[in-house]
Protein backbone atom coordinates (compact mmCIF):
# COMPACT_ATOMS: atom_id res chain seq x y z
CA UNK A 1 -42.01 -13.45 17.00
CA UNK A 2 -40.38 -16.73 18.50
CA UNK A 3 -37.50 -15.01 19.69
CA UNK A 4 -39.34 -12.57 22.41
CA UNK A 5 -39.41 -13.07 25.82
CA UNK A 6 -42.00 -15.32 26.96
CA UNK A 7 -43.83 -15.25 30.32
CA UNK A 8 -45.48 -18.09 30.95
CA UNK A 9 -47.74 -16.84 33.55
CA UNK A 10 -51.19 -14.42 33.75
CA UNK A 11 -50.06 -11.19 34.32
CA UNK A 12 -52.48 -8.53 35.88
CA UNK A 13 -52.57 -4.94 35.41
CA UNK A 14 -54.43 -2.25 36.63
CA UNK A 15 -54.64 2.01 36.99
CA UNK A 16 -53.34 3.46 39.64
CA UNK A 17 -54.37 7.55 40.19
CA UNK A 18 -52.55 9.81 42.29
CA UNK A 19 -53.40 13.30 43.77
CA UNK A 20 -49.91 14.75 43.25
CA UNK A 21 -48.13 15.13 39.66
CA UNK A 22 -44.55 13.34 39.70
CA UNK A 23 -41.34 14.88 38.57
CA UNK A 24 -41.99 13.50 35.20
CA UNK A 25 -45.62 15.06 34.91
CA UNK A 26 -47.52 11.70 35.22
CA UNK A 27 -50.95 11.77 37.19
CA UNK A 28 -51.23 7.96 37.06
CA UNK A 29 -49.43 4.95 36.72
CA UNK A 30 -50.36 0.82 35.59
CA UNK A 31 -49.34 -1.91 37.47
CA UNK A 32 -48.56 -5.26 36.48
CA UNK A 33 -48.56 -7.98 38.79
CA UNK A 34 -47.15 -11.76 37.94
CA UNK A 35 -49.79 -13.75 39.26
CA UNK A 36 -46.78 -16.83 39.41
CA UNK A 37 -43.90 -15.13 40.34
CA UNK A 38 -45.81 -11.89 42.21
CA UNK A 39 -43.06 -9.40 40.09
CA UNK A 40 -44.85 -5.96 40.29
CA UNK A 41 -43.78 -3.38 37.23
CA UNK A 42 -44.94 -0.27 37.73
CA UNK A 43 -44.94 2.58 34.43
CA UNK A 44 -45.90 5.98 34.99
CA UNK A 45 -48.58 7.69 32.27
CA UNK A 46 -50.21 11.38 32.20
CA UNK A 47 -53.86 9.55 31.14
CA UNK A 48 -54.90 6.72 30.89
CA UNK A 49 -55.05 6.55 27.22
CA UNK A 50 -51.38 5.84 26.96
CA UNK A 51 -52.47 2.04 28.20
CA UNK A 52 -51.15 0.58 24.93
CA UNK A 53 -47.59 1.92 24.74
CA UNK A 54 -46.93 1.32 27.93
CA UNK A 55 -48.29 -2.44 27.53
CA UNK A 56 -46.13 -2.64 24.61
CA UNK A 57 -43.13 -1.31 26.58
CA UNK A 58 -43.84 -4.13 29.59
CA UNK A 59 -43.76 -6.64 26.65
CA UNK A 60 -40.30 -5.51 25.00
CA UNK A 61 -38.76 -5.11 28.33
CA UNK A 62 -40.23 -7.53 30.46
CA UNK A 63 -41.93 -10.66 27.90
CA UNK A 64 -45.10 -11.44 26.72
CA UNK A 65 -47.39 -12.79 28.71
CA UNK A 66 -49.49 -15.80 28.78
CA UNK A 67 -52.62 -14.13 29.49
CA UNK A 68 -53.34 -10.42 30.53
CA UNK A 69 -55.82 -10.10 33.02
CA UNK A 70 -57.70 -6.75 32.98
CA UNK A 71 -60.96 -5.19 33.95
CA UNK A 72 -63.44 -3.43 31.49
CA UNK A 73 -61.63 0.28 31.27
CA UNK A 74 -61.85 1.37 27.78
CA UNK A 75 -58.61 2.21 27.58
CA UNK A 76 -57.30 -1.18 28.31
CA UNK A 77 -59.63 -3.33 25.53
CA UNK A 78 -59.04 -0.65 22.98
CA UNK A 79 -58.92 -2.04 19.37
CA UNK A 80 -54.91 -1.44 19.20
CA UNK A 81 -54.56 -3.25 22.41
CA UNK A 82 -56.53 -6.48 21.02
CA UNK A 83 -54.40 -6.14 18.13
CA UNK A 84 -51.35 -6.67 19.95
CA UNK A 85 -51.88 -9.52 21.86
CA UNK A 86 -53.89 -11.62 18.53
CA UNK A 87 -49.65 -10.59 17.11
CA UNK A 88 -48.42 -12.22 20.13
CA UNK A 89 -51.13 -14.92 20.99
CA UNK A 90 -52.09 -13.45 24.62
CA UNK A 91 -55.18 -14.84 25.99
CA UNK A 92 -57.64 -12.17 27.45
CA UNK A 93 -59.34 -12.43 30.57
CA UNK A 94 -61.66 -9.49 31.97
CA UNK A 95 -62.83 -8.99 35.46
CA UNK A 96 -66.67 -8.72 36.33
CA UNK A 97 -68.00 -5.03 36.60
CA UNK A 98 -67.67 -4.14 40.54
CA UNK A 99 -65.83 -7.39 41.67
CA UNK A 100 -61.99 -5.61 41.99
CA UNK A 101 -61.01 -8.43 43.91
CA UNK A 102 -60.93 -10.63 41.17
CA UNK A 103 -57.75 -8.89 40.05
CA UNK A 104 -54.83 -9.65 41.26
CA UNK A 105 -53.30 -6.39 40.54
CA UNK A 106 -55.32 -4.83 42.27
CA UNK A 107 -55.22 -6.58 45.50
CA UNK A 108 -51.79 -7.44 45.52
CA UNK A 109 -50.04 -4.52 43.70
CA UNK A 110 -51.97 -1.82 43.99
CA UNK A 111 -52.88 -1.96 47.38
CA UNK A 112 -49.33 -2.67 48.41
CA UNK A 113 -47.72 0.15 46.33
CA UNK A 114 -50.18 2.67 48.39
CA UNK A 115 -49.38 0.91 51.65
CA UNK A 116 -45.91 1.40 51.22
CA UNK A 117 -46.07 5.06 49.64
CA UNK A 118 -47.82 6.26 52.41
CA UNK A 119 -45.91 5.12 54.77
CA UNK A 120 -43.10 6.27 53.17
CA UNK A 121 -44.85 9.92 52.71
CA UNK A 122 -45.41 9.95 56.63
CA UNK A 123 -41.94 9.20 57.36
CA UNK A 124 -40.73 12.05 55.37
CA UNK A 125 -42.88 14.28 56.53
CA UNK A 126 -41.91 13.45 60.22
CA UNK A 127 -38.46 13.82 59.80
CA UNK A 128 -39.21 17.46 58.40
CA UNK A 129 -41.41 18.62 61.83
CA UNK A 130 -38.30 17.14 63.94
């Protein structure tokens, strides 16, 4: 265990839906946003109930966080989740029920990633008509 990656930093992660199915077949993706360093990782899923392997794939490939800052989806304080981060000594912190701004990930990664998709979608789509 003392040879993983460490972050030493709340990380924030949150669901983010989509109308149209990617190449790949995922409806949805979770992003997780370094509240120190403002990194933004982005994993694509078909539900949402695939929350803990993709967790577990942001801590092999990018390090265990300090503290993992969620809000009350099922999917993301699911028994094998809380499992994982007593194994790796990750503090949990939870949102309150209808406050989204108090997640970082949601303000800061979420928001940004559909910002920048749709502006992206509306430049391809104006090249096309021309």
């Amino acid at each position: 265990m003392l040879r993983r990656k460490r972050l030493n930093e709340v990380v924030a992660t949150d669901t983010l839906f989509s109308d149209v199915t990617s190449v790949e077949g995922y409806t949805c993706s979770q992003v997780f946003f370094g509240c120190s360093s403002r990194i933004v990782e982005v994993y694509g899923m078909k539900s949402k109930s695939e929350f803990p392997d993709v967790y577990a794939d942001f801590m092999r490939e990018i390090g265990i966080p300090h503290t993992l800052r969620r809000d009350n989806a099922l999917e993301e304080d699911s028994f094998k989740v809380r499992q994982m981060n007593r194994e790796n000594i990750v503090m949990d912190e939870y949102t309150e029920p209808k406050y989204p701004q108090q997640n970082p990930a949601d303000v800061n990664g979420v928001k940004m990633i559909k910002e920048r998709s749709s502006q992206l979608m509306d430049r391809v789509i104006a090249s096309r008509q021309t």
